[in-house]
Structures are given as C-alpha cells and as structure tokens.
PDB file of N, CA and C in Angstrom:
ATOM      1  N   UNK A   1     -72.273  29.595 150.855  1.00  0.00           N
ATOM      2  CA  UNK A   1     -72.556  29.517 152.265  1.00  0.00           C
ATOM      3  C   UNK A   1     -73.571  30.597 152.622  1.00  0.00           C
ATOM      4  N   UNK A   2     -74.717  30.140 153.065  1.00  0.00           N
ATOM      5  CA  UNK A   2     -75.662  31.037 153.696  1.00  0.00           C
ATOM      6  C   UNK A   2     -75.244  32.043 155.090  1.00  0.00           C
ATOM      7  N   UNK A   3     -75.417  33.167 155.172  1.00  0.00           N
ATOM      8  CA  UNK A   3     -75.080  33.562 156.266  1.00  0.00           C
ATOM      9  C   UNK A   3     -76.599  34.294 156.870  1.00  0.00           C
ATOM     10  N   UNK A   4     -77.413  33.983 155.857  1.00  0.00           N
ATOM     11  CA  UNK A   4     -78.872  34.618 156.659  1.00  0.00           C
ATOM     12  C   UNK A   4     -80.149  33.824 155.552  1.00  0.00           C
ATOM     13  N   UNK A   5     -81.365  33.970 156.210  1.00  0.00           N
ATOM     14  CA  UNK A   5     -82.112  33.513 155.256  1.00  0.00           C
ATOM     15  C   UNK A   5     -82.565  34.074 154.487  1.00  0.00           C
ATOM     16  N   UNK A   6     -81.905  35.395 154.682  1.00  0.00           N
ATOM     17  CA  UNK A   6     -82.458  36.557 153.382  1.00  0.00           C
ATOM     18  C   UNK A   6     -81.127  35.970 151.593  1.00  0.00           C
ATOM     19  N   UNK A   7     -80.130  35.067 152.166  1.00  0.00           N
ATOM     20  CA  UNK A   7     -79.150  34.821 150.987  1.00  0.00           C
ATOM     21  C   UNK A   7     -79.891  34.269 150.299  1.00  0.00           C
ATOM     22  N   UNK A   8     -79.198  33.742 148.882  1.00  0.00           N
ATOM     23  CA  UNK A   8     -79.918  32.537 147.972  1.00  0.00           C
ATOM     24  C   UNK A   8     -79.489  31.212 148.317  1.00  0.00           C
ATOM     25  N   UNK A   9     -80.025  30.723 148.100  1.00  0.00           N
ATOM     26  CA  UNK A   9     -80.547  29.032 148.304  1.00  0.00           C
ATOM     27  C   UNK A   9     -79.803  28.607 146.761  1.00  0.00           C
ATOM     28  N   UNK A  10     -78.690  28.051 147.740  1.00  0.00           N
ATOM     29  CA  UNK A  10     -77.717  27.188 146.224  1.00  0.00           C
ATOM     30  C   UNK A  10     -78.303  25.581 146.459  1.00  0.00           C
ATOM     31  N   UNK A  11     -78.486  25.392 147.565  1.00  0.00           N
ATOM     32  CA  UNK A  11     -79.104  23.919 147.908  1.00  0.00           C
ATOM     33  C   UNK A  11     -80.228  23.950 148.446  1.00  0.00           C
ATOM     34  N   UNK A  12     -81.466  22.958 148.398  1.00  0.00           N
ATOM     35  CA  UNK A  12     -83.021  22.900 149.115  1.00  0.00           C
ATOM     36  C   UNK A  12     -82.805  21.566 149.240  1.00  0.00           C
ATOM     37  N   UNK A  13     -83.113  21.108 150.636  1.00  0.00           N
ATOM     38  CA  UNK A  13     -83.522  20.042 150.780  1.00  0.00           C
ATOM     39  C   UNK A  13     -85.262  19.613 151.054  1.00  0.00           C
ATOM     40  N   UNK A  14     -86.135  18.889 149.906  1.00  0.00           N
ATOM     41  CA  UNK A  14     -87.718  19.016 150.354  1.00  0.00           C
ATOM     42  C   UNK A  14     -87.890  17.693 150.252  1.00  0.00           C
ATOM     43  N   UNK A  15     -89.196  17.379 150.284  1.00  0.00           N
ATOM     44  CA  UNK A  15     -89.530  16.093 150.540  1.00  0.00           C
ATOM     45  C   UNK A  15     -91.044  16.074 150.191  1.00  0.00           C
ATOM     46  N   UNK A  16     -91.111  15.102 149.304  1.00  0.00           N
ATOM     47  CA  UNK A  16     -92.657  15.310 148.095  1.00  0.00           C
ATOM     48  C   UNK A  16     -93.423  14.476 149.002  1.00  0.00           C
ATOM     49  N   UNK A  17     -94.612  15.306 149.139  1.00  0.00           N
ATOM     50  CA  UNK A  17     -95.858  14.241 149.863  1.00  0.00           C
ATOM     51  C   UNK A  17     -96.641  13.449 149.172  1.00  0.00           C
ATOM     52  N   UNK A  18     -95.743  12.336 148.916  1.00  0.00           N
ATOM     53  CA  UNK A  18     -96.482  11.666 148.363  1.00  0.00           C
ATOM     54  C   UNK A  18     -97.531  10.813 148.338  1.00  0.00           C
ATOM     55  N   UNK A  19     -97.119  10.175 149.675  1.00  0.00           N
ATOM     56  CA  UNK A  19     -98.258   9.092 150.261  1.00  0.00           C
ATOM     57  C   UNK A  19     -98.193   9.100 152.066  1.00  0.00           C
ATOM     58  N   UNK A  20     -97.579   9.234 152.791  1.00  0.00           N
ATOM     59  CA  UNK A  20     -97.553   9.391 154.473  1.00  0.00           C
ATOM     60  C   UNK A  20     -98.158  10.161 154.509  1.00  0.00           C
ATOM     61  N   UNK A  21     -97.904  11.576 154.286  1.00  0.00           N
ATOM     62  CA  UNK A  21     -98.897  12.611 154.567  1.00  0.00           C
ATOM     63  C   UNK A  21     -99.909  12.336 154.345  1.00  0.00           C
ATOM     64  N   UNK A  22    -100.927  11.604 153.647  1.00  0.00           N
ATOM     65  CA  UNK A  22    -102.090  11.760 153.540  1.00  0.00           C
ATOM     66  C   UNK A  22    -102.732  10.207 153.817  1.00  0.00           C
ATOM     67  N   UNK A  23    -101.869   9.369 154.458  1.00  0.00           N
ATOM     68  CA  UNK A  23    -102.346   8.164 155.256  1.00  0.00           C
ATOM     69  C   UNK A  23    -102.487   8.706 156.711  1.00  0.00           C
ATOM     70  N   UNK A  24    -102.828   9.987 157.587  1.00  0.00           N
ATOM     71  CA  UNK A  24    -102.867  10.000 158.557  1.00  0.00           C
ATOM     72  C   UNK A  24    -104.243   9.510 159.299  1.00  0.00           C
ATOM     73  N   UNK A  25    -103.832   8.219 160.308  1.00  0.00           N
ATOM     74  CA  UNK A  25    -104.688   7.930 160.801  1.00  0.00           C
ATOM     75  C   UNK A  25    -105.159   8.416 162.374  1.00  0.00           C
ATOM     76  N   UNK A  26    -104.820   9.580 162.582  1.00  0.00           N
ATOM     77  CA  UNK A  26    -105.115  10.308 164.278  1.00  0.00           C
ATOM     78  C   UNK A  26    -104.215  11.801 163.687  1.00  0.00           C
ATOM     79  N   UNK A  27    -105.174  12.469 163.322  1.00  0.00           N
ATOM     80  CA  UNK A  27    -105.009  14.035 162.431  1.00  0.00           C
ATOM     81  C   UNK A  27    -104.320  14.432 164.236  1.00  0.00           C
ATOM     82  N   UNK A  28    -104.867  14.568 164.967  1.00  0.00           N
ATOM     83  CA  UNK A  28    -104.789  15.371 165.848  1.00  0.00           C
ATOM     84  C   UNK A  28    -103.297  15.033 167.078  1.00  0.00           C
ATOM     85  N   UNK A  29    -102.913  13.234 167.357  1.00  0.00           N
ATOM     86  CA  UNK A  29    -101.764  12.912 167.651  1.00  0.00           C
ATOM     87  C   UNK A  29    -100.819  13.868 166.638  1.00  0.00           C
ATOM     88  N   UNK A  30    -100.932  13.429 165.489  1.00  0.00           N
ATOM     89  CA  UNK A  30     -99.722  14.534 164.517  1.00  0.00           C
ATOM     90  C   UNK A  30     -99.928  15.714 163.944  1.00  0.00           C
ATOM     91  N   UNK A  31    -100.705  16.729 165.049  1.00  0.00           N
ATOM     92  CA  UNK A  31    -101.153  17.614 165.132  1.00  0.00           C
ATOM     93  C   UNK A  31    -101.563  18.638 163.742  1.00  0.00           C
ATOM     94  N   UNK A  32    -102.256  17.144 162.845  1.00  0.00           N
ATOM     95  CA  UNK A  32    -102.806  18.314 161.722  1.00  0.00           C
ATOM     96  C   UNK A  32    -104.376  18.202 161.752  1.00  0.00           C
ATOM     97  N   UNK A  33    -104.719  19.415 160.853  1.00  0.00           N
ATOM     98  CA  UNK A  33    -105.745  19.803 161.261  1.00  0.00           C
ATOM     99  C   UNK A  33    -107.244  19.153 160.389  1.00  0.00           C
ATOM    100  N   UNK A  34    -106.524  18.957 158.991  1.00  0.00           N
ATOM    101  CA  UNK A  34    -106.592  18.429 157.986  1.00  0.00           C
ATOM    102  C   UNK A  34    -105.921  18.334 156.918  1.00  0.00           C
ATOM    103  N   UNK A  35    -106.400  16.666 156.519  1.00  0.00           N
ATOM    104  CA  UNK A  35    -105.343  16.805 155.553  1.00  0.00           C
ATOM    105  C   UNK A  35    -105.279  17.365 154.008  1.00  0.00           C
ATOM    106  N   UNK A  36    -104.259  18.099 153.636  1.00  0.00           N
ATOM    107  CA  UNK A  36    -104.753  18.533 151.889  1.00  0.00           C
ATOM    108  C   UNK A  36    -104.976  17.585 151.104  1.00  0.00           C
ATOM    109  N   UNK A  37    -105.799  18.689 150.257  1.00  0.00           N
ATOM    110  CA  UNK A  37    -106.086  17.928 148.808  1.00  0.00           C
ATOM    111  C   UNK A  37    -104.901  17.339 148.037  1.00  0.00           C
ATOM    112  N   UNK A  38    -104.691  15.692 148.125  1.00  0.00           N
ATOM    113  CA  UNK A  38    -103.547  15.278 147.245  1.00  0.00           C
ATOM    114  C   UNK A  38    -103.016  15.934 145.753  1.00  0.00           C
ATOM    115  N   UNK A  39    -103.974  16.007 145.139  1.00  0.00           N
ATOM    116  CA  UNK A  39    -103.596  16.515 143.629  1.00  0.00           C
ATOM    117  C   UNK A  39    -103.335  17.792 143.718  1.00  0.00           C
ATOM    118  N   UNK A  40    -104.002  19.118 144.798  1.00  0.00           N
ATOM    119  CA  UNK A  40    -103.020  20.042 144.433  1.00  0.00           C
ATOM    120  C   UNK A  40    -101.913  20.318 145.377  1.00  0.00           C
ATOM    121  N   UNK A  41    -101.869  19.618 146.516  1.00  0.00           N
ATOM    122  CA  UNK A  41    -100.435  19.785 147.030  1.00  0.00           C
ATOM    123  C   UNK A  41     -99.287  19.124 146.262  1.00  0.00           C
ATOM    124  N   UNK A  42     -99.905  18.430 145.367  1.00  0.00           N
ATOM    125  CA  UNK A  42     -98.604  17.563 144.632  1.00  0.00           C
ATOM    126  C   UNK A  42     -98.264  18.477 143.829  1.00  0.00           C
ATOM    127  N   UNK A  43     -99.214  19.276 142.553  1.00  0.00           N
ATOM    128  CA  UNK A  43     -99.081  20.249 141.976  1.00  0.00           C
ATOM    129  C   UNK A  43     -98.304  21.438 142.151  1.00  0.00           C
ATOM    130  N   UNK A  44     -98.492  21.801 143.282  1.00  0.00           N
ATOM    131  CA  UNK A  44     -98.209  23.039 144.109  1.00  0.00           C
ATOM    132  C   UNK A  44     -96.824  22.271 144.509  1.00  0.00           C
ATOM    133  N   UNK A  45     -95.962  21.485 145.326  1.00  0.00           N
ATOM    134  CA  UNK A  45     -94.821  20.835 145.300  1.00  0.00           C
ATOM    135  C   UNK A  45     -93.761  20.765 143.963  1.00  0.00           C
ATOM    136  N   UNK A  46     -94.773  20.355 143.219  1.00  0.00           N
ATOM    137  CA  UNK A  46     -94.003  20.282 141.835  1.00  0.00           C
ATOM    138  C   UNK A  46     -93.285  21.615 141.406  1.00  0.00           C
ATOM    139  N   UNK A  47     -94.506  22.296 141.358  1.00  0.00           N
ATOM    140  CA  UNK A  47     -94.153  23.875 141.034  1.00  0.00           C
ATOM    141  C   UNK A  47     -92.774  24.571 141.145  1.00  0.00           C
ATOM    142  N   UNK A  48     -92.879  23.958 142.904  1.00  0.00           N
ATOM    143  CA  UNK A  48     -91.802  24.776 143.819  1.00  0.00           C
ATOM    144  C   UNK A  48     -90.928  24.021 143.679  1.00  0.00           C
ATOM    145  N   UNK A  49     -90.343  23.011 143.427  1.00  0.00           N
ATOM    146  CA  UNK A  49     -89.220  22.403 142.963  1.00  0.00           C
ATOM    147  C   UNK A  49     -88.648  23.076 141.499  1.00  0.00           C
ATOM    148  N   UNK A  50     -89.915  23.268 140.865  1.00  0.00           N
ATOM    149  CA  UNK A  50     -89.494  23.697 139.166  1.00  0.00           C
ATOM    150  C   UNK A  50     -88.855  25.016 140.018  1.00  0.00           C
ATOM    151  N   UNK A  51     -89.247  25.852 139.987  1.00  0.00           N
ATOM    152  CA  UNK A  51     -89.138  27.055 140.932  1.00  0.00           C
ATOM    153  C   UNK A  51     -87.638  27.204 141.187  1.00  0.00           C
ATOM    154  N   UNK A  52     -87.091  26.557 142.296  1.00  0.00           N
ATOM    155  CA  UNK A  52     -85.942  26.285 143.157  1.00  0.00           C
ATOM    156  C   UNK A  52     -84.844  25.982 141.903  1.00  0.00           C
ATOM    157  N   UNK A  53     -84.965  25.286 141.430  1.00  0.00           N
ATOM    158  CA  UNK A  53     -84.541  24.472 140.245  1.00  0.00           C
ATOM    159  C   UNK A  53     -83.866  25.832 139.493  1.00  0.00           C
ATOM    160  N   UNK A  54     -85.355  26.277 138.931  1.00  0.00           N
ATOM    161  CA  UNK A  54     -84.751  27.627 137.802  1.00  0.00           C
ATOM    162  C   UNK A  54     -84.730  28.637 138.003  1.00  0.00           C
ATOM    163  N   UNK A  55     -84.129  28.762 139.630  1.00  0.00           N
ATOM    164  CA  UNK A  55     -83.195  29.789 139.882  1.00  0.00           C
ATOM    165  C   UNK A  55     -81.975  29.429 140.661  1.00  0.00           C
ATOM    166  N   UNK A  56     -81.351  28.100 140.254  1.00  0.00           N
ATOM    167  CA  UNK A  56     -80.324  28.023 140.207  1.00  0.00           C
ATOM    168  C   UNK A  56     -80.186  27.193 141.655  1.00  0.00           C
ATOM    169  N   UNK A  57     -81.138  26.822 142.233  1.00  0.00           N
ATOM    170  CA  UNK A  57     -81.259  25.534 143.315  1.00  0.00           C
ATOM    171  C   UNK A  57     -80.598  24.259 143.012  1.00  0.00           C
ATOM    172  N   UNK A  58     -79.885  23.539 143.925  1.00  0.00           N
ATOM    173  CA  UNK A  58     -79.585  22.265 143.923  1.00  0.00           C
ATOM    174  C   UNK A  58     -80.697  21.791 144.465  1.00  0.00           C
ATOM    175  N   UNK A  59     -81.796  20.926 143.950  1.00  0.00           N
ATOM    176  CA  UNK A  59     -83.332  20.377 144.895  1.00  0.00           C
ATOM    177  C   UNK A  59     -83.108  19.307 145.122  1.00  0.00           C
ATOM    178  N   UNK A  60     -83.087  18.424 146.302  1.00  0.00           N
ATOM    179  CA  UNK A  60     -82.761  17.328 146.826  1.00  0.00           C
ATOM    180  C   UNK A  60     -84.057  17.044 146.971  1.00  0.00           C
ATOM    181  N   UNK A  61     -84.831  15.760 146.604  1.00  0.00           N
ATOM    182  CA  UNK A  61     -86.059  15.654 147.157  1.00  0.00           C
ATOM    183  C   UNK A  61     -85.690  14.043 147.720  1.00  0.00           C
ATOM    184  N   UNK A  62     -85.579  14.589 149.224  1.00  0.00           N
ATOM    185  CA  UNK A  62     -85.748  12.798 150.043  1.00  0.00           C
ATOM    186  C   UNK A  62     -87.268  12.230 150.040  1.00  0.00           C
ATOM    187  N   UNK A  63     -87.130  11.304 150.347  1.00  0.00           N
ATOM    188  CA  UNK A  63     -88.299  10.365 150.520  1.00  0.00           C
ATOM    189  C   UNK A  63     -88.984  10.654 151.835  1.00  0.00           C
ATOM    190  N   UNK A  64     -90.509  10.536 151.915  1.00  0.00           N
ATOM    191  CA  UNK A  64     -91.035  10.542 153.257  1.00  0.00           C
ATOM    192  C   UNK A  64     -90.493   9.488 154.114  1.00  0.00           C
ATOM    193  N   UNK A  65     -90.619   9.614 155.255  1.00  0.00           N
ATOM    194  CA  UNK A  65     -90.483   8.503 156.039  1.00  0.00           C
ATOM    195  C   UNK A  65     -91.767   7.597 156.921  1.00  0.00           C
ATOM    196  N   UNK A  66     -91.601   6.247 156.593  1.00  0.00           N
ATOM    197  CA  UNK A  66     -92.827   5.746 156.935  1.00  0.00           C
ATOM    198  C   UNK A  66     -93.486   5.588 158.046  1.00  0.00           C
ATOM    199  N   UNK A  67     -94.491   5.902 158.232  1.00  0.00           N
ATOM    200  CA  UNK A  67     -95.469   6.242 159.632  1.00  0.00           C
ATOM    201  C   UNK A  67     -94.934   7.199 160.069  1.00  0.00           C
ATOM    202  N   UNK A  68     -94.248   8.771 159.124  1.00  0.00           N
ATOM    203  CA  UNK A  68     -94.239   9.833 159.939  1.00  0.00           C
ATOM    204  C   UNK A  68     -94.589  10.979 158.668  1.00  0.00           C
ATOM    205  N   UNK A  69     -96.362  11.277 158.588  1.00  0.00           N
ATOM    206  CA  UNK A  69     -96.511  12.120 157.815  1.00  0.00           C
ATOM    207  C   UNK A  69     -96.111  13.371 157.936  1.00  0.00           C
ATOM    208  N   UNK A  70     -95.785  13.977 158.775  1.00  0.00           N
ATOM    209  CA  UNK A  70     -95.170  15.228 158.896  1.00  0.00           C
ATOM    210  C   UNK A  70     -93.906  15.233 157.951  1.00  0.00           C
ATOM    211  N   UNK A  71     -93.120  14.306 157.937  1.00  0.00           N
ATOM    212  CA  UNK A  71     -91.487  14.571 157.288  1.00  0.00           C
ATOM    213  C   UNK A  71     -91.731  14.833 156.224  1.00  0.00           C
ATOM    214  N   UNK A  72     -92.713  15.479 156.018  1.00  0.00           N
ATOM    215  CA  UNK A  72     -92.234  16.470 154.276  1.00  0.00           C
ATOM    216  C   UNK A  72     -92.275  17.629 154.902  1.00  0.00           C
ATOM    217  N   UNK A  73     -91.897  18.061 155.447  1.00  0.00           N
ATOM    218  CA  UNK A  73     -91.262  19.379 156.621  1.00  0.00           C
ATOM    219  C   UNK A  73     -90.237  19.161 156.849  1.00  0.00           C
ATOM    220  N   UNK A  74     -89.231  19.273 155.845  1.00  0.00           N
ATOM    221  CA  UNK A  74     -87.887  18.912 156.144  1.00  0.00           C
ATOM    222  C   UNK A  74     -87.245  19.788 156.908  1.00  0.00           C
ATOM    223  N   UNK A  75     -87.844  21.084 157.136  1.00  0.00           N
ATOM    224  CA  UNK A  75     -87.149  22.162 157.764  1.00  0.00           C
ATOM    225  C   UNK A  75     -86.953  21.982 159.447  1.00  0.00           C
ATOM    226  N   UNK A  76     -88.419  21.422 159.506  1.00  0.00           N
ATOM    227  CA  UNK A  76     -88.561  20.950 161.188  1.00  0.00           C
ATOM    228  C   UNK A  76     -87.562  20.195 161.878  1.00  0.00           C
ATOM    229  N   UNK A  77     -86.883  19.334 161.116  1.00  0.00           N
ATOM    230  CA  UNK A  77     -85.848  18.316 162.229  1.00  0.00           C
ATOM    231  C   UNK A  77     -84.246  18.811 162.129  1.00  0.00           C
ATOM    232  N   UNK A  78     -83.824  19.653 161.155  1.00  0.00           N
ATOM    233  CA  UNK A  78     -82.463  20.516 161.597  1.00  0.00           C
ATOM    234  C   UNK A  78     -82.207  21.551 161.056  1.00  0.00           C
ATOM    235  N   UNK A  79     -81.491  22.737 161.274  1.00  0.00           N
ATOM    236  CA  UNK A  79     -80.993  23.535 160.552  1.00  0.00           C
ATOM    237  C   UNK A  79     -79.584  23.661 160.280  1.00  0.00           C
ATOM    238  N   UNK A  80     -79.434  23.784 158.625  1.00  0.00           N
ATOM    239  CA  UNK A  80     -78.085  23.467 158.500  1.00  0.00           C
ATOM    240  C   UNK A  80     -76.973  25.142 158.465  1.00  0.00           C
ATOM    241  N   UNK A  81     -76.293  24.980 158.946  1.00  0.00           N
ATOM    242  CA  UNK A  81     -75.242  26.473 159.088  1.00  0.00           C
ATOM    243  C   UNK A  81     -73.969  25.859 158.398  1.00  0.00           C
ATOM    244  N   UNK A  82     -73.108  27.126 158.111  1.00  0.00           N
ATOM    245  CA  UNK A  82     -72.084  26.403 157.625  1.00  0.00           C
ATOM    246  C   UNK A  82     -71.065  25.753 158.244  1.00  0.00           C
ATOM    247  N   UNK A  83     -71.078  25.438 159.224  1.00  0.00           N
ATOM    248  CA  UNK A  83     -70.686  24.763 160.607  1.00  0.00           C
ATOM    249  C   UNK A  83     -70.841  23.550 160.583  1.00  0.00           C
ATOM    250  N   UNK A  84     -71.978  23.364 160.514  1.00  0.00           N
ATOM    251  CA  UNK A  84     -73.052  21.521 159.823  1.00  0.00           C
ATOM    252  C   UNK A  84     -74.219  22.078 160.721  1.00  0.00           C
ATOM    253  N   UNK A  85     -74.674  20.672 160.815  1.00  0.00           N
ATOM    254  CA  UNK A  85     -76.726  21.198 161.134  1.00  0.00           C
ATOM    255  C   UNK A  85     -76.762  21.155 162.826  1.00  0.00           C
ATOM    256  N   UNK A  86     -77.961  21.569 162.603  1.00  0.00           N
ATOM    257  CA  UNK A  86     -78.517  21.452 164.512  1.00  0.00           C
ATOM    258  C   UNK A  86     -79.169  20.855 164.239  1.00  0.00           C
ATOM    259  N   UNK A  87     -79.316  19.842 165.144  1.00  0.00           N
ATOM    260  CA  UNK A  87     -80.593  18.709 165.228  1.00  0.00           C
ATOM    261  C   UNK A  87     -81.940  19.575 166.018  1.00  0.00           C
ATOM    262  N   UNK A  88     -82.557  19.505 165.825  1.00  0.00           N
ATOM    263  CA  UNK A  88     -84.023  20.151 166.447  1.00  0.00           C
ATOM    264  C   UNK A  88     -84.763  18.837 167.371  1.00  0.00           C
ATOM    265  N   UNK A  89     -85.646  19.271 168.050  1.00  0.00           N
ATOM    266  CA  UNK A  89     -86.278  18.159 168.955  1.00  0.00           C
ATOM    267  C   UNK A  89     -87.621  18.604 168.689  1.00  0.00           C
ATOM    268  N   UNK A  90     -88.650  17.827 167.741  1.00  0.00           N
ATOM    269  CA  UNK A  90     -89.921  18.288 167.602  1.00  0.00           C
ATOM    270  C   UNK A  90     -90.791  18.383 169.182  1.00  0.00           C
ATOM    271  N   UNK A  91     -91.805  18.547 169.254  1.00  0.00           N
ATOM    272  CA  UNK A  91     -92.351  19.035 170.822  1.00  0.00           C
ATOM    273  C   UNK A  91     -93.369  17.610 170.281  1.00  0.00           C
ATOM    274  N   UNK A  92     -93.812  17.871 169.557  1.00  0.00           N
ATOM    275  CA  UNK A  92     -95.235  16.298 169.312  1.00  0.00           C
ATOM    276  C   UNK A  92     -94.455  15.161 169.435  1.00  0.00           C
ATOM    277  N   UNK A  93     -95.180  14.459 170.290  1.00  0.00           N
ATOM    278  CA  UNK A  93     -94.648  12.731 170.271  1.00  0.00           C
ATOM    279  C   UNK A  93     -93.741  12.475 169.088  1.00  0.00           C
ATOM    280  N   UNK A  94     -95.039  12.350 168.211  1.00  0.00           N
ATOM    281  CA  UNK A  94     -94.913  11.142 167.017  1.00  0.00           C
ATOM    282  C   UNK A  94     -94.124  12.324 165.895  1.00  0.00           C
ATOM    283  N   UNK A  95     -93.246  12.920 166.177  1.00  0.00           N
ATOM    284  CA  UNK A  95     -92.001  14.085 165.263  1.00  0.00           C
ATOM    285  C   UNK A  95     -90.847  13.207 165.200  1.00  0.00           C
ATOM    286  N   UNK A  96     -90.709  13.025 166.837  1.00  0.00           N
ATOM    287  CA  UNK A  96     -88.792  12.893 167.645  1.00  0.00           C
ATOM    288  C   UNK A  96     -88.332  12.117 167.363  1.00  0.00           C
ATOM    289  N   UNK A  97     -88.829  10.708 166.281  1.00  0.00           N
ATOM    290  CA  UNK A  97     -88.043  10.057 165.528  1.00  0.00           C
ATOM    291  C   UNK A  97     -87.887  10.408 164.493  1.00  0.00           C
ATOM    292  N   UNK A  98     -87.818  11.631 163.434  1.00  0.00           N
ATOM    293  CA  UNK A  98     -87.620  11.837 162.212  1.00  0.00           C
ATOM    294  C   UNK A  98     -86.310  12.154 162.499  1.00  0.00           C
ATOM    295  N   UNK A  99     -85.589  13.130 163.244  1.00  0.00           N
ATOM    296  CA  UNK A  99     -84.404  13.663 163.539  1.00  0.00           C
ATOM    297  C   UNK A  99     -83.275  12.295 163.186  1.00  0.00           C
ATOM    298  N   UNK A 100     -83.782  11.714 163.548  1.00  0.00           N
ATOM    299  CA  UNK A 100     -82.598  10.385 163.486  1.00  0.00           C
ATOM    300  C   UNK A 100     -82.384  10.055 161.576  1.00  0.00           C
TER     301      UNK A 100
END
C-alpha cells in the first residue's frame, strides 16, 4: 500500500501508444502540441516498462482507447489510494470520456 509517491510502485498501470496517439486529427482540440516521433516513444515506453518490471513492478499495460489519444496518460483519469481510486474530471472536452 502506497502511502506517498515517494513509496515503491508494487503495481503501474500504463498504456502503450500505440496507434490513437498518433492518429490525432485537431492537435490543438486535444490539446497537444505535437505529436512524437512513433519509433522513439515506443522505444522509450518499452524501456520503462522493462524498467518498472525489474524493479519489482506489477506493469499492467491497458489498451488505448479509441478516438481518445491522450489515454496513454493513464495517470490523468484517477488516482488510486488504498481506499480505491478518485475519478478525476479532465478540463479538455475530448478527456471526460476516458474516466468512464
């Protein structure tokens, strides 16, 4: 059980960008600025899973969700306590259905 974010991370929940993120068609509705380079954010993803992994992480990697490139920001729609999670309410339109 986490009691701060300075503890270790026995569980990660992430979410590989695989393809939403980088179908964005209105950068600026889903307030990015641009989008990364596919091959090394995948790289760089990979990494950090190996990472998480071998230091003793449980890595959950969910799936994006479709027509919402942001949700590989899994952090954005709740935080979990040992209580259970808070749902968060993104402020951008096109966020406030990932929560669900």
């Amino acid at each position: 059980m986490l009691k701060s974010e300075a503890d270790r991370l026995r569980r990660v929940i992430v979410c590989t960008p695989n393809r939403e993120y980088y179908g964005i068609g209105n950068l600026k509705e889903h307030n990015i600025y641009e989008v990364a380079n596919r091959e090394k954010a995948l790289k760089q993803h990979t990494r950090l899973k190996e990472l998480l992994s071998d230091f003793g992480g449980d890595v959950i990697d969910v799936p994006e969700l479709k027509n919402h490139p942001n949700s590989v920001f899994t952090r954005d729609s709740a935080i979990c306590t040992p209580e259970g999670y808070i749902k968060l309410f993104p402020g951008i339109v096109t966020r406030q259905a990932e929560g669900a």
